[in-house]
Protein backbone atom coordinates (compact mmCIF):
# COMPACT_ATOMS: atom_id res chain seq x y z
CA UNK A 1 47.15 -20.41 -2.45
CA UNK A 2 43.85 -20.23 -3.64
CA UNK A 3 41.93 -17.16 -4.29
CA UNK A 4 38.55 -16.23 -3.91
CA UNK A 5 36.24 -15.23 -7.49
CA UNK A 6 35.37 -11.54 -7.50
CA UNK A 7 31.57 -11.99 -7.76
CA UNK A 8 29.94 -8.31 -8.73
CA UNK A 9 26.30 -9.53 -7.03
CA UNK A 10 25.41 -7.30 -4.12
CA UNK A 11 25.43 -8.54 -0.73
CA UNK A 12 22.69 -8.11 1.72
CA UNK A 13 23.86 -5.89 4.17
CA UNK A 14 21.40 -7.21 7.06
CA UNK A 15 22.99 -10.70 6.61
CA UNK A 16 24.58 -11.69 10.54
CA UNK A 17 22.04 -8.89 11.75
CA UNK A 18 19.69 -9.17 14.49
CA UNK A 19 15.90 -10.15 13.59
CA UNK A 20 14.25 -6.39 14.56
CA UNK A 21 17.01 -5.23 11.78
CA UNK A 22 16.26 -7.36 9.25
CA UNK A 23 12.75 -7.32 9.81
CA UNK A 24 12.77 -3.31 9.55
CA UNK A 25 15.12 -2.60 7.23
CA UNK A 26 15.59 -3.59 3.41
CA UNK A 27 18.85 -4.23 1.52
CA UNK A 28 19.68 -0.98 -0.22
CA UNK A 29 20.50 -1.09 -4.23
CA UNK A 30 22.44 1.30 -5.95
CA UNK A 31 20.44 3.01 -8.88
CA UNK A 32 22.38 4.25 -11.70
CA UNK A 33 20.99 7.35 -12.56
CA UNK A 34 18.23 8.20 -9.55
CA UNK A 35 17.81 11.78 -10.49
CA UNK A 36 16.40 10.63 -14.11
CA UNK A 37 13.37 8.89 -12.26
CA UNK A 38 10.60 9.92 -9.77
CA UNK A 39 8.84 7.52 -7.55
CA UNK A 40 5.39 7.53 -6.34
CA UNK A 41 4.87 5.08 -3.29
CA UNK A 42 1.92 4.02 -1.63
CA UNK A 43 1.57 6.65 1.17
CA UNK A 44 -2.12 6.20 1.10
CA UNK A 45 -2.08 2.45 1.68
CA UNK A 46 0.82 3.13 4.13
CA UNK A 47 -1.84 5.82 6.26
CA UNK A 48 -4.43 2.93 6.35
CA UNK A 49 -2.12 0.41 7.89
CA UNK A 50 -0.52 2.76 10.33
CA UNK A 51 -3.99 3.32 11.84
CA UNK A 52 -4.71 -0.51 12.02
CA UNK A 53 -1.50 -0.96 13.64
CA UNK A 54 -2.62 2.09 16.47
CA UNK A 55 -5.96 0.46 17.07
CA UNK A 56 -4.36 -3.46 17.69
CA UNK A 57 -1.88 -1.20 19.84
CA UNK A 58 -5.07 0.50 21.86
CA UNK A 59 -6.19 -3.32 22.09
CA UNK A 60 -3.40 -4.24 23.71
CA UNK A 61 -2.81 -1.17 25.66
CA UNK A 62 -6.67 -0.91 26.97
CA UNK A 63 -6.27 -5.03 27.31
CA UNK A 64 -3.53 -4.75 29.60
CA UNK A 65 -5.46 -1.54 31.70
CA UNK A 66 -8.29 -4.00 32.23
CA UNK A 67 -6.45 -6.38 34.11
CA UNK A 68 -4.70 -4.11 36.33
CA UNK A 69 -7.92 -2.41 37.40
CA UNK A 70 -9.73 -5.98 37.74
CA UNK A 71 -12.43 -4.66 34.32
CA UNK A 72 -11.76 -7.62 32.74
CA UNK A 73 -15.13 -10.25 31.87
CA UNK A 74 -13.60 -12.65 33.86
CA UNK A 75 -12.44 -10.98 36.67
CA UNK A 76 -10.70 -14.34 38.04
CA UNK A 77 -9.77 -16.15 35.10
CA UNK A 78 -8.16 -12.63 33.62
CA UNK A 79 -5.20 -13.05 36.07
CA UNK A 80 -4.30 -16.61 34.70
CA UNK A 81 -5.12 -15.54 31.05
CA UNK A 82 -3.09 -12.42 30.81
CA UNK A 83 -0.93 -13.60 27.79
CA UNK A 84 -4.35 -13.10 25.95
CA UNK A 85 -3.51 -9.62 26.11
CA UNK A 86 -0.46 -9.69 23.79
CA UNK A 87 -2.85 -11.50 20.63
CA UNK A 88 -3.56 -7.70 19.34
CA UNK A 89 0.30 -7.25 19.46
CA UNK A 90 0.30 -9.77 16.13
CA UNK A 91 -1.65 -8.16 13.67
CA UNK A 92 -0.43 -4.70 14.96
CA UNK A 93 3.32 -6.10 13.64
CA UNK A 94 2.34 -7.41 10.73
CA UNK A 95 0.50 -3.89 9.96
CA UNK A 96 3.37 -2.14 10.96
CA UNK A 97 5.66 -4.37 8.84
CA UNK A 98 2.77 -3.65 5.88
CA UNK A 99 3.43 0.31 6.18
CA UNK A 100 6.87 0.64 6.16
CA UNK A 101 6.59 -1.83 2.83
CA UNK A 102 4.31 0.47 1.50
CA UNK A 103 6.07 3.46 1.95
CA UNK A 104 9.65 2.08 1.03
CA UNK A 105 9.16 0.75 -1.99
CA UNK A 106 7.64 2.64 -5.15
CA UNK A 107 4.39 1.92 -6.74
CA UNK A 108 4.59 3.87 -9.88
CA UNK A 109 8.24 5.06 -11.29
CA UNK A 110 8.76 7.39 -14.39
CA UNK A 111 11.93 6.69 -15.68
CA UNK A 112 13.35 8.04 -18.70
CA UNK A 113 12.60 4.53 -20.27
CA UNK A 114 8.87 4.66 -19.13
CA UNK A 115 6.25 3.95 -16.58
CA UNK A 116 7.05 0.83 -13.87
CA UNK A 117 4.30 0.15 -12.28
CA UNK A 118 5.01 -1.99 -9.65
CA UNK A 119 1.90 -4.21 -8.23
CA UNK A 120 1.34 -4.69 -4.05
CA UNK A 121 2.45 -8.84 -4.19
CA UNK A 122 5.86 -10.26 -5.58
CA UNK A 123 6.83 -6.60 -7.52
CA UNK A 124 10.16 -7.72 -9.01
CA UNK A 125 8.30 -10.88 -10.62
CA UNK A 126 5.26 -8.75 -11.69
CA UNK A 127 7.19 -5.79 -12.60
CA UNK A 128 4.91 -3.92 -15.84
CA UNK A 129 7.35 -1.68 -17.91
CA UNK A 130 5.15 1.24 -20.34
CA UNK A 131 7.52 3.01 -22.51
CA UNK A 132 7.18 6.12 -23.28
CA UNK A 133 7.09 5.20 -27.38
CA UNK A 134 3.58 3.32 -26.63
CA UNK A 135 2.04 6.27 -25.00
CA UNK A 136 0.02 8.37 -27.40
CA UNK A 137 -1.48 10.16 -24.28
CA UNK A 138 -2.45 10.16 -20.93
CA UNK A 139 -5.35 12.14 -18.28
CA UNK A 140 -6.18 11.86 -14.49
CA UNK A 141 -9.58 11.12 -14.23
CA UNK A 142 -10.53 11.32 -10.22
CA UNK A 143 -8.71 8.05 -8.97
CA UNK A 144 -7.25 6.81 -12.38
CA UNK A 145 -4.80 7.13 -14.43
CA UNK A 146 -5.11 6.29 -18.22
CA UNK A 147 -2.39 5.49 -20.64
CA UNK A 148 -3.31 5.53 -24.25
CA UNK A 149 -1.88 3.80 -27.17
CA UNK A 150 -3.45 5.71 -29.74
CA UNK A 151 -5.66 8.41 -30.79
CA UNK A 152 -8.56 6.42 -30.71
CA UNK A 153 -8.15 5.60 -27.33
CA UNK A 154 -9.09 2.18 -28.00
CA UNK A 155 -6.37 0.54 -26.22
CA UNK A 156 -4.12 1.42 -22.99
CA UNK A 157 -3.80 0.93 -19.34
CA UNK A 158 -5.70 1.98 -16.79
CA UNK A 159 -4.12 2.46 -13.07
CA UNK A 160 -5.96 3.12 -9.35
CA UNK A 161 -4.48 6.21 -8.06
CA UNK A 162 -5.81 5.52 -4.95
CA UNK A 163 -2.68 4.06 -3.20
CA UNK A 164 -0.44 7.41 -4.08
CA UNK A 165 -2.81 9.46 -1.97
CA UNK A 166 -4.93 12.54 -3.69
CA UNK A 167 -2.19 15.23 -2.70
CA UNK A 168 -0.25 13.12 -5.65
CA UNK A 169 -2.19 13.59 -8.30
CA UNK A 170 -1.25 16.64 -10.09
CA UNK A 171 2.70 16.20 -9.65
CA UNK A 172 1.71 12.75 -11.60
CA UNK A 173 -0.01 14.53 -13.97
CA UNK A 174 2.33 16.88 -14.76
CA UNK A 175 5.16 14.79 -14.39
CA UNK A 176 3.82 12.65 -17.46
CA UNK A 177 2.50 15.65 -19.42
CA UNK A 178 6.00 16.91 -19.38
CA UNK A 179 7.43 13.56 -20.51
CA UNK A 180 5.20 12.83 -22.80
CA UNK A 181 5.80 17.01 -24.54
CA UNK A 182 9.38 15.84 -24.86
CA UNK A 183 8.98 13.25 -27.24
């Protein structure tokens, strides 16, 4: 009788699912030791998107109104075209889909390796690791935030805070400071 391999790779749990589940949810991986990092997601980009995805909704909504209360441009040819009403539903999904994205998956991470900074398209391809060894320093300047390799501050990164959101800012700052005292 023939046995099946133990294979340790993770299985996607939404596999055999319906599409709205495996459109709305993402496969969850275990992190070893998730109280060693802290994530900061894009809850600012995530805002933006939700309001797109209320104002296609209005569309739709105040599309639909229209044609029961005979408001439409075409008062006649609005009866045969109703489907035209669902177009705003489209981009409203795809913002909606763009949200949740943003607010699932991190955009900085401080491990206890170093900064991941994760970047909007294809993240696990484009993944940028910062260890803590090549920091000399770091500062918050409005909507950036500035790793330095040396002293000199003649070479670094430089990072847009502007898709963690302003409240952000200081628990970033200090998170780092307080890293970087450590070593």
């Amino acid at each position: 009788m023939l046995e099946k391999e133990h294979n340790d790779e993770e299985v996607d749990p939404r596999d055999g699912a319906g599409l709205l589940k495996r459109i709305f949810t993402a496969p969850h991986k275990n992190i070893a030791e998730q109280e060693k990092e802290i994530r900061f997601t894009r809850t600012a980009q995530a805002s933006f998107f939700f309001v797109l995805t209320v104002i296609f909704a209005m569309l739709f909504i105040s599309s639909l109104f229209c044609m029961f209360v005979n408001w439409g441009p075409w008062h006649a040819d609005f009866d045969e075209y109703w489907w035209m009403s669902l177009l705003p539903l489209i981009p409203s999904f795809i913002c909606l889909r763009i949200a949740f994205q943003c607010i699932r998956h991190a955009y900085l991470i401080l491990t206890p390796m170093g900064v991941e900074i994760f970047p909007f398209f294809k993240a696990q391809e484009n993944l940028q690791v910062i260890f803590w060894s090549d920091i000399h320093h770091a500062e918050v300047e409005e909507d950036t935030l500035k790793l330095h390799s040396s002293e000199q501050e003649t070479s670094g990164t430089i990072l847009s805070l502007k898709p963690i959101g302003k409240k952000n800012y200081h628990l970033l700052e200090a998170a780092i400071q307080g890293r970087l005292k450590q070593t």
